[in-house]
PDB file of N, CA and C in Angstrom:
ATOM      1  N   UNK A   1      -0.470  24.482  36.819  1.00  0.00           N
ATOM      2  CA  UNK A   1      -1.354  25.368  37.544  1.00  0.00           C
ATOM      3  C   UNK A   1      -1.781  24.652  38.804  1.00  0.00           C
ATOM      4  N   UNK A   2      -1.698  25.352  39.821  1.00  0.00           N
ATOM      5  CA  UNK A   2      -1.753  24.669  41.192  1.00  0.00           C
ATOM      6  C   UNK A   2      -2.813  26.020  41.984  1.00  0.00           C
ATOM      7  N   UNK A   3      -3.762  25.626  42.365  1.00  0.00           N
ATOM      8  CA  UNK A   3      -4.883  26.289  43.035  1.00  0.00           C
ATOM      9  C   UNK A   3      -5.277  25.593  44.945  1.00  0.00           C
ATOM     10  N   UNK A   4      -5.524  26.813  45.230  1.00  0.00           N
ATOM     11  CA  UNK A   4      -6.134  26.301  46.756  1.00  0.00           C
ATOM     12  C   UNK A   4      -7.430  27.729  46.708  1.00  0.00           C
ATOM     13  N   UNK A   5      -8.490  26.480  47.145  1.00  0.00           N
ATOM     14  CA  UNK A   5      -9.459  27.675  47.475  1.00  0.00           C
ATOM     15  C   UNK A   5      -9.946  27.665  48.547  1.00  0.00           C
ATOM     16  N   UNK A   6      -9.510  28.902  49.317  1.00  0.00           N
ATOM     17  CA  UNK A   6      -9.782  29.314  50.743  1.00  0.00           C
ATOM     18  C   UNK A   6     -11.572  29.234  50.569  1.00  0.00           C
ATOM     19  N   UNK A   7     -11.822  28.062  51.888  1.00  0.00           N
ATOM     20  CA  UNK A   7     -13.264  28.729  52.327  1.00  0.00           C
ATOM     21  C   UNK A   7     -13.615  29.542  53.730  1.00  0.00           C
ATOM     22  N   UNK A   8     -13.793  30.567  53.788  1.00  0.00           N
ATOM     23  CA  UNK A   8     -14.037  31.550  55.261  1.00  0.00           C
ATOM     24  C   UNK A   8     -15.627  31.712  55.282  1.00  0.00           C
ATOM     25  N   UNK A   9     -15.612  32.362  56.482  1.00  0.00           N
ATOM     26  CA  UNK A   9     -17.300  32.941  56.469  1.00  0.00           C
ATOM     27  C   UNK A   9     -17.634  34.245  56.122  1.00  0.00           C
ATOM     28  N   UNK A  10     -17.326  34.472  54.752  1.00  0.00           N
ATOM     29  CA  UNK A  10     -17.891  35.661  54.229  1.00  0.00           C
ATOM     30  C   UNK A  10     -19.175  35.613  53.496  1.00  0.00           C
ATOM     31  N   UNK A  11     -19.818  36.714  53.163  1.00  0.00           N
ATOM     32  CA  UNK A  11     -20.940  36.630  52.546  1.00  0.00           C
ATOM     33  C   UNK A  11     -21.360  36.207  51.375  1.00  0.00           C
ATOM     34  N   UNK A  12     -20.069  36.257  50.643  1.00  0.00           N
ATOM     35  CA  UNK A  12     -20.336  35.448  49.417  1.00  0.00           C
ATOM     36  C   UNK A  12     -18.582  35.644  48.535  1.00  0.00           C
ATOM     37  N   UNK A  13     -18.741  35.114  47.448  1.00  0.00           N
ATOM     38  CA  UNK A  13     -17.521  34.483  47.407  1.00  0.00           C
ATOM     39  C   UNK A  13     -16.412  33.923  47.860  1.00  0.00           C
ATOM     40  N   UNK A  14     -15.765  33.797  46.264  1.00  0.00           N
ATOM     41  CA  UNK A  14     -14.366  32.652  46.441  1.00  0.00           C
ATOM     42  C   UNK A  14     -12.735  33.181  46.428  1.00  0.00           C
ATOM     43  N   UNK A  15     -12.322  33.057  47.315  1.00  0.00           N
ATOM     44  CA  UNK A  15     -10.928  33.188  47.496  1.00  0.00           C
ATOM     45  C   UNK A  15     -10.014  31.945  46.517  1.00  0.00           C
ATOM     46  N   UNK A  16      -8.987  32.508  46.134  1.00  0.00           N
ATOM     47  CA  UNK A  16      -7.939  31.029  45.419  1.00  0.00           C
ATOM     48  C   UNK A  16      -6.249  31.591  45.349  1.00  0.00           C
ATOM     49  N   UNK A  17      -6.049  30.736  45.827  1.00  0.00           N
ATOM     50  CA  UNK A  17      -4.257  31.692  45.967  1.00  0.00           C
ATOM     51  C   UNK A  17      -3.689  30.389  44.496  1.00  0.00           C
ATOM     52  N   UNK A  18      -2.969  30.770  43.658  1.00  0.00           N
ATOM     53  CA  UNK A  18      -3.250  30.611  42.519  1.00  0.00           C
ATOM     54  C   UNK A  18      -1.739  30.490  41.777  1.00  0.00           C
ATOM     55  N   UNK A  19      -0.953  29.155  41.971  1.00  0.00           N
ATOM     56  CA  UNK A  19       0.434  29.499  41.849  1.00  0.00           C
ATOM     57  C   UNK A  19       0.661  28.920  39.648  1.00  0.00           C
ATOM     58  N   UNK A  20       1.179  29.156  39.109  1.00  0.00           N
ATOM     59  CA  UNK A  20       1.158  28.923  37.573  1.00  0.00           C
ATOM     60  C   UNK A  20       2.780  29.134  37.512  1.00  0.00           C
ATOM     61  N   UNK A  21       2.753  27.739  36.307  1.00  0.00           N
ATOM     62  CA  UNK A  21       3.822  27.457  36.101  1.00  0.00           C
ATOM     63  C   UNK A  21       4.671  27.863  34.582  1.00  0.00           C
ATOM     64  N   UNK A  22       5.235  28.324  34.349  1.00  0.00           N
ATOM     65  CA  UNK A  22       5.225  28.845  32.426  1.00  0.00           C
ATOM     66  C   UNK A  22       6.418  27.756  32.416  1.00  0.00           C
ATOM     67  N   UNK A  23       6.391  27.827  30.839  1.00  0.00           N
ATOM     68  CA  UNK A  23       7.693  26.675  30.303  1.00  0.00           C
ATOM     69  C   UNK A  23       9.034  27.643  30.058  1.00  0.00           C
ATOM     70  N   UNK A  24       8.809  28.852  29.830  1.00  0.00           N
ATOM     71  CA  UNK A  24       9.700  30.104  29.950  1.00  0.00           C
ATOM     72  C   UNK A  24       9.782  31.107  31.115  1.00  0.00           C
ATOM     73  N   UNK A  25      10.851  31.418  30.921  1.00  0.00           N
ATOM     74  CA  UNK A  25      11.064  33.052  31.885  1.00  0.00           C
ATOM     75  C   UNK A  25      10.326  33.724  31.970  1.00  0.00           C
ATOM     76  N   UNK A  26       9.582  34.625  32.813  1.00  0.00           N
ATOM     77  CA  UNK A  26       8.607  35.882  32.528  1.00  0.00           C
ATOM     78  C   UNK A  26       9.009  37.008  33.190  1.00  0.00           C
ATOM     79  N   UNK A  27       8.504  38.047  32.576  1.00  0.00           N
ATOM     80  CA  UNK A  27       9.196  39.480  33.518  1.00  0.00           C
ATOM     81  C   UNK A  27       7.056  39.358  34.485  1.00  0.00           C
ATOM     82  N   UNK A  28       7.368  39.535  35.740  1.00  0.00           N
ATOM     83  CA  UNK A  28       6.409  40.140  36.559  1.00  0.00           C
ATOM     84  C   UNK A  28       5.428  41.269  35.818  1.00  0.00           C
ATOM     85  N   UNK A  29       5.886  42.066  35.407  1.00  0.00           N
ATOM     86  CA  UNK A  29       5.252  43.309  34.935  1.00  0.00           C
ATOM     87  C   UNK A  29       4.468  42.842  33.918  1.00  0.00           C
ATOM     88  N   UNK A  30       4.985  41.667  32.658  1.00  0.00           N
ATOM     89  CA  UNK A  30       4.516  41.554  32.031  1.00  0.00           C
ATOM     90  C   UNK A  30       2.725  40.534  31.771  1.00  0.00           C
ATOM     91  N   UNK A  31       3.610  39.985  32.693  1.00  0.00           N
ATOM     92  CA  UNK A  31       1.738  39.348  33.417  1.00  0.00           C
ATOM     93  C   UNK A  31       0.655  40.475  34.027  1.00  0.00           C
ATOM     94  N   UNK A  32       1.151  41.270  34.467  1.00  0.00           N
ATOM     95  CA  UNK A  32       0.322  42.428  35.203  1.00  0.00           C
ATOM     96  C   UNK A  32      -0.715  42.811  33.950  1.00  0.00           C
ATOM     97  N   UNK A  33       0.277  43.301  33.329  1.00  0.00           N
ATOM     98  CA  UNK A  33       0.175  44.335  32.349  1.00  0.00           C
ATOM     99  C   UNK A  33      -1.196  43.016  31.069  1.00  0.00           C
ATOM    100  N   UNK A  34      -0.100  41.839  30.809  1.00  0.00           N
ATOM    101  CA  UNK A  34      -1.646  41.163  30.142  1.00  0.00           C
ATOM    102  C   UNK A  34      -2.860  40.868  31.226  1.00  0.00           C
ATOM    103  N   UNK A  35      -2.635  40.721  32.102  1.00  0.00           N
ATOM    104  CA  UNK A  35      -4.159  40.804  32.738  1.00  0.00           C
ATOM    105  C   UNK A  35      -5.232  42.100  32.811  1.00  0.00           C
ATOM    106  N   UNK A  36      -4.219  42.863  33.209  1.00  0.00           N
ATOM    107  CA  UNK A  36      -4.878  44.520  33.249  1.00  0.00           C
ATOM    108  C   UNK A  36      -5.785  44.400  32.057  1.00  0.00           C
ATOM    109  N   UNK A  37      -4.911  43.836  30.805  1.00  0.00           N
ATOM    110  CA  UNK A  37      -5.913  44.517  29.802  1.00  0.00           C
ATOM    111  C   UNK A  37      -7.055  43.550  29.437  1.00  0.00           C
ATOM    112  N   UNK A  38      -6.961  42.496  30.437  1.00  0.00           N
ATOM    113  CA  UNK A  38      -7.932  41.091  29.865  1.00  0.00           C
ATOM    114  C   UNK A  38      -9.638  41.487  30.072  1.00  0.00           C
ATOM    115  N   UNK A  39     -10.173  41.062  29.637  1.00  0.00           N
ATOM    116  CA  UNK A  39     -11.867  41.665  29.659  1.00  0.00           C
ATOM    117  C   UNK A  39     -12.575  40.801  30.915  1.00  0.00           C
ATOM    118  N   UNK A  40     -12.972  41.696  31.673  1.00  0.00           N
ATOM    119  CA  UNK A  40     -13.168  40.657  33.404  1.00  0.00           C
ATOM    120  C   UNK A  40     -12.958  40.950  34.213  1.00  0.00           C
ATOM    121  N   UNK A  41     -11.315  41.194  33.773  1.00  0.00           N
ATOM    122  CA  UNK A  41     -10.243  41.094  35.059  1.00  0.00           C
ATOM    123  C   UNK A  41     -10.061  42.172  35.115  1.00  0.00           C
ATOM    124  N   UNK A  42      -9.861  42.485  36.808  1.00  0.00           N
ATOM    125  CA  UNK A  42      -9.019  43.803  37.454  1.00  0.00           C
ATOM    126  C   UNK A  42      -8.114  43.319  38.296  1.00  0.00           C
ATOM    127  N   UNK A  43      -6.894  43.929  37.828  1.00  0.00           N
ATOM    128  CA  UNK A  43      -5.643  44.329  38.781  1.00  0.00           C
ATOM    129  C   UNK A  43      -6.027  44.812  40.067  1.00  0.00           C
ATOM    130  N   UNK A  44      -5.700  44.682  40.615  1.00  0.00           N
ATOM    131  CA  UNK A  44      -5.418  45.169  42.255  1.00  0.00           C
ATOM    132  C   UNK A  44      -4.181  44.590  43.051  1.00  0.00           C
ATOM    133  N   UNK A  45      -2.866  45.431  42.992  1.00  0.00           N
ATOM    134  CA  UNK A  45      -1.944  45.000  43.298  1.00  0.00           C
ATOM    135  C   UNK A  45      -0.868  45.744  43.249  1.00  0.00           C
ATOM    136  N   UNK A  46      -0.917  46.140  45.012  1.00  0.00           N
ATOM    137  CA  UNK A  46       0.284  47.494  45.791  1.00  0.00           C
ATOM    138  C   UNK A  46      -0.031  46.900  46.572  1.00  0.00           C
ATOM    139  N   UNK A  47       0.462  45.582  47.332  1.00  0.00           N
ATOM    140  CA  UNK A  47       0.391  45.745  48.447  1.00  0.00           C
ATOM    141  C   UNK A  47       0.406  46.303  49.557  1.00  0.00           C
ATOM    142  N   UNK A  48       2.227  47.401  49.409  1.00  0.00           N
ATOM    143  CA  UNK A  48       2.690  48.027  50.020  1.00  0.00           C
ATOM    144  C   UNK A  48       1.354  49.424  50.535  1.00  0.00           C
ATOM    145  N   UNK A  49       0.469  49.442  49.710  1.00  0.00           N
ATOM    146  CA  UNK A  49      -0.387  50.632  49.694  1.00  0.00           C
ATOM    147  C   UNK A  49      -1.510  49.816  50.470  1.00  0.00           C
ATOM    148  N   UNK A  50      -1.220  48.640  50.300  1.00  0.00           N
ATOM    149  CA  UNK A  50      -2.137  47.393  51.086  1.00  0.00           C
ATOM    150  C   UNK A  50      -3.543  47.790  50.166  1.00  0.00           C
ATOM    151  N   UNK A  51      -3.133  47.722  48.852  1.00  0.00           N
ATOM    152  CA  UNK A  51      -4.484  47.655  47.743  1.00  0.00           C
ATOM    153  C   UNK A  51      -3.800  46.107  47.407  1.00  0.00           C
ATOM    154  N   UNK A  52      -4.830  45.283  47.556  1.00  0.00           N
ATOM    155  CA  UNK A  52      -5.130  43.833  46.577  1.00  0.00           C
ATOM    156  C   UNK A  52      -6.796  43.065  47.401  1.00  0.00           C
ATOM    157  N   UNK A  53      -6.787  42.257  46.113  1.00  0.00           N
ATOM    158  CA  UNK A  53      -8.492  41.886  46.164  1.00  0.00           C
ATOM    159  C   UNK A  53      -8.708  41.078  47.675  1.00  0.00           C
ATOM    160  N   UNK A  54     -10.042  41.726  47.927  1.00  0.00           N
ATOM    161  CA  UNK A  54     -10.282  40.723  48.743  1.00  0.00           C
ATOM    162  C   UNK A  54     -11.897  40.445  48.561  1.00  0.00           C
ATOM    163  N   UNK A  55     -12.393  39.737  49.116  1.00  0.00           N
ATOM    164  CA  UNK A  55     -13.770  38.945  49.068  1.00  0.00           C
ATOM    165  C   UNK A  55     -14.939  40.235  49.164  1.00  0.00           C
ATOM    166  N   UNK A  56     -15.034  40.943  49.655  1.00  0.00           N
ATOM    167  CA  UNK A  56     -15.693  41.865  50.063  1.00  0.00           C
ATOM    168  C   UNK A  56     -15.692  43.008  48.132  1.00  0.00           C
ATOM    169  N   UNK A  57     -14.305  42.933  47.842  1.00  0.00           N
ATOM    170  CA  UNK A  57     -13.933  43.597  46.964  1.00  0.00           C
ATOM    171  C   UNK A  57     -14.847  43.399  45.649  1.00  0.00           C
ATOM    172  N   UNK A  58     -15.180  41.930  45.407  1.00  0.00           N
ATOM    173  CA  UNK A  58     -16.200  40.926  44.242  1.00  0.00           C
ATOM    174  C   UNK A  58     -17.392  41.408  44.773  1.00  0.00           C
ATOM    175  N   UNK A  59     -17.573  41.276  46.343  1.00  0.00           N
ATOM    176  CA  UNK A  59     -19.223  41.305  46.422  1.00  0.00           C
ATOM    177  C   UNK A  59     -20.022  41.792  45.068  1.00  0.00           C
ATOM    178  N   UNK A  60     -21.424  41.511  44.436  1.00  0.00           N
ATOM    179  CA  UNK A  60     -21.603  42.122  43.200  1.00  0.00           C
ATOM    180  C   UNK A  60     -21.282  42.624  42.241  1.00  0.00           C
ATOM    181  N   UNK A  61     -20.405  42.128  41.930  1.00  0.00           N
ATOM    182  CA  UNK A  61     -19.554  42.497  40.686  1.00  0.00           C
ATOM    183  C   UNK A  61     -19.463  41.254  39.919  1.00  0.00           C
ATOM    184  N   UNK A  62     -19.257  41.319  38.662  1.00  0.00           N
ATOM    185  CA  UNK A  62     -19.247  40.180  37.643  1.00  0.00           C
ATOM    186  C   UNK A  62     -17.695  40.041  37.421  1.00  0.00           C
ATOM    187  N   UNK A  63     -16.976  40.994  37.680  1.00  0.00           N
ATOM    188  CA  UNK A  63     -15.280  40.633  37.491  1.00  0.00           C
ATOM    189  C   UNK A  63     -14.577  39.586  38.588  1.00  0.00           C
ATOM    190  N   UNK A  64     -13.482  38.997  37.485  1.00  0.00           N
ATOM    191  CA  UNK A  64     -12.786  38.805  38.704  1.00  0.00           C
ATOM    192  C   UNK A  64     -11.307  39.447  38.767  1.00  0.00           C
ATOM    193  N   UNK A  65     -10.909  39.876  40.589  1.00  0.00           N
ATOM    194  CA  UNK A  65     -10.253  40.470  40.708  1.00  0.00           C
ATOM    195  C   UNK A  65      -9.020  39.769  41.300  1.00  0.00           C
ATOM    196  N   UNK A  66      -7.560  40.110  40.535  1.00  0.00           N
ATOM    197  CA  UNK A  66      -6.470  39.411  40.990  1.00  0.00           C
ATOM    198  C   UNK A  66      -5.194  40.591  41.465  1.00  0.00           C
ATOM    199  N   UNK A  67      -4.691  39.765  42.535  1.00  0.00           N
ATOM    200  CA  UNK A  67      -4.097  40.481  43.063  1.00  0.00           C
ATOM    201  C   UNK A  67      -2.614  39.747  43.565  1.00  0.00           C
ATOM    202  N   UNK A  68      -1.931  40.541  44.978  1.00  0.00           N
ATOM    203  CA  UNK A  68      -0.383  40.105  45.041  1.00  0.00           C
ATOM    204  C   UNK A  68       0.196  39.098  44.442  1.00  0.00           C
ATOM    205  N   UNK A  69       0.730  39.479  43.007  1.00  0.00           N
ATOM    206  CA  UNK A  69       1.026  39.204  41.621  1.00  0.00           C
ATOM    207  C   UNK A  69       2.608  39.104  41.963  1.00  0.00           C
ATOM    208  N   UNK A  70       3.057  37.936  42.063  1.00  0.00           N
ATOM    209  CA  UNK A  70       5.081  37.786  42.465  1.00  0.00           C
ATOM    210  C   UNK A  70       5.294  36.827  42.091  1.00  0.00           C
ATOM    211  N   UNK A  71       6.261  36.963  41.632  1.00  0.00           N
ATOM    212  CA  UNK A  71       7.243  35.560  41.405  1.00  0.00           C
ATOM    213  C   UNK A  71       7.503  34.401  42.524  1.00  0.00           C
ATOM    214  N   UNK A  72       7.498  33.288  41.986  1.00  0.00           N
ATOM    215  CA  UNK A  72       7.377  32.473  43.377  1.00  0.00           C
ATOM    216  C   UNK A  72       9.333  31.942  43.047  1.00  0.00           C
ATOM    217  N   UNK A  73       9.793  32.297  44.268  1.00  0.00           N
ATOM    218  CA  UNK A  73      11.496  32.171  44.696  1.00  0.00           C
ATOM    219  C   UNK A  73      11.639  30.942  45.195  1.00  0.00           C
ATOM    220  N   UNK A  74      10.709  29.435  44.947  1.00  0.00           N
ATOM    221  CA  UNK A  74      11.041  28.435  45.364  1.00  0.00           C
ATOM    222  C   UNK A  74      10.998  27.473  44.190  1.00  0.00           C
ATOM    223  N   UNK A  75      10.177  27.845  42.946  1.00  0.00           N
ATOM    224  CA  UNK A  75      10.005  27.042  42.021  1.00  0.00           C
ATOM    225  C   UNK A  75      10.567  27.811  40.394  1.00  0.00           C
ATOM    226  N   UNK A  76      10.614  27.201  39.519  1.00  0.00           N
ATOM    227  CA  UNK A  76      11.547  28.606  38.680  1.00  0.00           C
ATOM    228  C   UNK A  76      10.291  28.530  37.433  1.00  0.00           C
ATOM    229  N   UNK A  77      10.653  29.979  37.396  1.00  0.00           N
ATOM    230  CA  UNK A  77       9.129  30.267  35.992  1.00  0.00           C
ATOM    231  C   UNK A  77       7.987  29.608  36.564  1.00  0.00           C
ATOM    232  N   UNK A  78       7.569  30.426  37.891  1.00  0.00           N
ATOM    233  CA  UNK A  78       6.376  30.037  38.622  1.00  0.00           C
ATOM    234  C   UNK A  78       5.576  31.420  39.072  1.00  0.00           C
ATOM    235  N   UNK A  79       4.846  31.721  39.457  1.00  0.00           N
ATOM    236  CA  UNK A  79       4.068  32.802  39.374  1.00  0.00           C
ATOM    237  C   UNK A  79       3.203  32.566  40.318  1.00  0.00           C
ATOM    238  N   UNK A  80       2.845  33.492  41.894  1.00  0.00           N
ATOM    239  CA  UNK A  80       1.663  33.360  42.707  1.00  0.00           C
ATOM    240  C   UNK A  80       1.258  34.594  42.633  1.00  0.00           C
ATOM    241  N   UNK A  81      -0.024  34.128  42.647  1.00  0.00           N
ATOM    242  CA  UNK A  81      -1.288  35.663  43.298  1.00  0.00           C
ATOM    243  C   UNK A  81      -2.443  35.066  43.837  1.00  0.00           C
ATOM    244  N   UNK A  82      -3.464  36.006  44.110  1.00  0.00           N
ATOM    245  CA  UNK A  82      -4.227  36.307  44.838  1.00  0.00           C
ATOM    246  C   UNK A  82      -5.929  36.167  44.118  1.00  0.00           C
ATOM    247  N   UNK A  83      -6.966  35.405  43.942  1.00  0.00           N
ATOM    248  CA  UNK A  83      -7.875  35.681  42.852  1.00  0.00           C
ATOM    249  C   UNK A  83      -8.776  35.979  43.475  1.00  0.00           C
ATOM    250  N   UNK A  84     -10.210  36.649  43.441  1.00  0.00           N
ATOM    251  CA  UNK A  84     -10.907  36.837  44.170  1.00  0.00           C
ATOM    252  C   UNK A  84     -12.283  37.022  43.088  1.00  0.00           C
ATOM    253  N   UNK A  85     -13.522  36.617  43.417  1.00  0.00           N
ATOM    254  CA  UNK A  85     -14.463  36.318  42.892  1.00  0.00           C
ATOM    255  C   UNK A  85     -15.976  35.990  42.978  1.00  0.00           C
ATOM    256  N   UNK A  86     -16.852  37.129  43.102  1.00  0.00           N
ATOM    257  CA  UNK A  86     -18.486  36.842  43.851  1.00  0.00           C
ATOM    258  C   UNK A  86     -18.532  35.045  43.322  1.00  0.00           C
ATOM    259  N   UNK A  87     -18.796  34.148  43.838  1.00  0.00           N
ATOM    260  CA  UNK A  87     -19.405  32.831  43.419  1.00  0.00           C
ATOM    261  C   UNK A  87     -20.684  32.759  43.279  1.00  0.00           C
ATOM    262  N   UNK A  88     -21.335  33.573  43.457  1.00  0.00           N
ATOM    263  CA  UNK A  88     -23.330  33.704  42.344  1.00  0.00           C
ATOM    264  C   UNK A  88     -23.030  34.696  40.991  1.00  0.00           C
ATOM    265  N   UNK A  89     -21.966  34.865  41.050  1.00  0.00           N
ATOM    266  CA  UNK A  89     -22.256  35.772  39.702  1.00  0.00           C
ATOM    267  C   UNK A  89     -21.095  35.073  38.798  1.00  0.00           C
ATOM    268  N   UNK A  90     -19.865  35.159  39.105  1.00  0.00           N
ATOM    269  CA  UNK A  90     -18.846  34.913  37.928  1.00  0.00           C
ATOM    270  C   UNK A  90     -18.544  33.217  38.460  1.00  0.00           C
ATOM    271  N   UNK A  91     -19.237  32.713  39.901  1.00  0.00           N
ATOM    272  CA  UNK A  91     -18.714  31.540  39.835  1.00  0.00           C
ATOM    273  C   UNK A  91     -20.509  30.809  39.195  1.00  0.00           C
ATOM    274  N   UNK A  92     -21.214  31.038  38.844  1.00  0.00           N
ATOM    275  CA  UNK A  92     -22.661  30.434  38.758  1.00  0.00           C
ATOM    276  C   UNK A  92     -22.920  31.660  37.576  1.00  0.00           C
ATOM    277  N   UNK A  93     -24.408  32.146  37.773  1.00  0.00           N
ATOM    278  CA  UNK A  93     -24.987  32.916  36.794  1.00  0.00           C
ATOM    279  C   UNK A  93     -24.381  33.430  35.736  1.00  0.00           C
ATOM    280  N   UNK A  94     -23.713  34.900  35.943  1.00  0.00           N
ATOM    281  CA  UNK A  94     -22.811  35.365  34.988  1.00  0.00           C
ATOM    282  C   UNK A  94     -22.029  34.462  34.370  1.00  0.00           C
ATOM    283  N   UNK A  95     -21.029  33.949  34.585  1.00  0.00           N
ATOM    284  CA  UNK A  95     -20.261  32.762  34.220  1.00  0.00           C
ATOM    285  C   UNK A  95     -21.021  31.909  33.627  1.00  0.00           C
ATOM    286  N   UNK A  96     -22.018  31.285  33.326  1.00  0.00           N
ATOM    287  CA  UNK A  96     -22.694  30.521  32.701  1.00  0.00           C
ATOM    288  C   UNK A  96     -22.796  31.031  31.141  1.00  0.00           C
ATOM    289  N   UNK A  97     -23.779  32.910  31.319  1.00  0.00           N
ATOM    290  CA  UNK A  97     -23.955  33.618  30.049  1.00  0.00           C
ATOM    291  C   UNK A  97     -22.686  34.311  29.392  1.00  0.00           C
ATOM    292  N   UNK A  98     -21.239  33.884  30.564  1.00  0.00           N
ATOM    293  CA  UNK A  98     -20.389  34.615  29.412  1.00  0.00           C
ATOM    294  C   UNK A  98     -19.751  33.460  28.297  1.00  0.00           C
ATOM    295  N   UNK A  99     -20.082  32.349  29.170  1.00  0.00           N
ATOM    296  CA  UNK A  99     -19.561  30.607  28.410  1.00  0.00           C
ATOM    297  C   UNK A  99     -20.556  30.788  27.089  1.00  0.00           C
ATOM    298  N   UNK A 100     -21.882  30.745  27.219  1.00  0.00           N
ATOM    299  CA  UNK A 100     -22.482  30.295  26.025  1.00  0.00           C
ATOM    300  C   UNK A 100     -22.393  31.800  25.364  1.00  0.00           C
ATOM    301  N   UNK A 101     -22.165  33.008  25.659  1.00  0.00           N
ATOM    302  CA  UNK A 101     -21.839  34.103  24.793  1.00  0.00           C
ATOM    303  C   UNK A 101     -20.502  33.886  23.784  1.00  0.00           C
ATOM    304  N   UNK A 102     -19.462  33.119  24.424  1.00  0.00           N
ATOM    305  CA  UNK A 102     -18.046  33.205  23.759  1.00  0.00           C
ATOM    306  C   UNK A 102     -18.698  31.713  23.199  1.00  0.00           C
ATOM    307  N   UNK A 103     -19.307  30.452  23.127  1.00  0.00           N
ATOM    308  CA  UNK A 103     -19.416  29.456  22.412  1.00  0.00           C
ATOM    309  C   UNK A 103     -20.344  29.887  21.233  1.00  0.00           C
ATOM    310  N   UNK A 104     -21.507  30.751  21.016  1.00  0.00           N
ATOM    311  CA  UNK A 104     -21.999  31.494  19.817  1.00  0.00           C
ATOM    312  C   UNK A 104     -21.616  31.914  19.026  1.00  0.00           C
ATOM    313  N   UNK A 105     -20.175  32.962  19.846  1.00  0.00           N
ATOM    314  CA  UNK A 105     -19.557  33.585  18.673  1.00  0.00           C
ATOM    315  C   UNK A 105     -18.675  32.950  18.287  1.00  0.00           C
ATOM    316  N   UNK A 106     -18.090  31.772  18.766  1.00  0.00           N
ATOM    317  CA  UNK A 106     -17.305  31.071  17.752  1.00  0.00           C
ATOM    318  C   UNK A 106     -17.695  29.796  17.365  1.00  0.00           C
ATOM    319  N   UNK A 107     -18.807  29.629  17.316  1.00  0.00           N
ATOM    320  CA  UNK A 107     -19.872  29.042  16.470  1.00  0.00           C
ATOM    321  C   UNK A 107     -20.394  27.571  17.157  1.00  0.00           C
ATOM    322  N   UNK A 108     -20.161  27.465  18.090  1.00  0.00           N
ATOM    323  CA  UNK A 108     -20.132  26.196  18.566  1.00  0.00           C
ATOM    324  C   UNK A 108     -21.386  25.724  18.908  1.00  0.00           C
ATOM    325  N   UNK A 109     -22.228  26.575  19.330  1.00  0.00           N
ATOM    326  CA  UNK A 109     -23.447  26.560  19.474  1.00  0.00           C
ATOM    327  C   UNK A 109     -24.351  27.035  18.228  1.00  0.00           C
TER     328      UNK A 109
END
């Protein structure tokens, strides 16, 4: 997993272009499709329709949103996109109460 996080002057949040490496083959669709259904996360990703996340997109929102979802054609069973994410809510606050929510229920706390 190889991350860069863009800093710009927006109002709040975090940009991360977000390249992942699997030990197997993957079909594209099929990453889509497990994120779509992940609890958090939203898809956003047509480029061509020029729908994918951008910073503005998180403002107040507790999700995070990922987007131009492709295969990377230089490295093999590699995967880039797009992540996008308010940083007071899912990178600080929220994010804090969803950590000790998932450490309760599996007992750790």
């Amino acid at each position: 997993l190889s991350t860069t996080c863009v800093r710009v002057p927006v109002l709040g949040g975090h940009s991360e272009s977000v390249n992942i490496s699997f030990e197997k083959e993957f079909e594209v669709s099929e990453v889509k499709n497990i994120l779509s259904k992940t609890e958090g996360v939203v898809v956003l990703d047509n480029p061509s329709e020029k729908i994918y996340p951008m910073p503005l997109t998180a403002h107040g929102k507790d999700e995070v949103f990922v987007g131009r979802i492709r295969r990377d054609e230089t490295f093999p069973n590699t995967l880039n996109c797009w992540i996008v994410a308010d940083n007071l809510r899912k990178g600080a606050a929220t994010n804090a109460v969803q950590i000790a929510e998932y450490l309760l229920k599996k007992n750790f706390l």
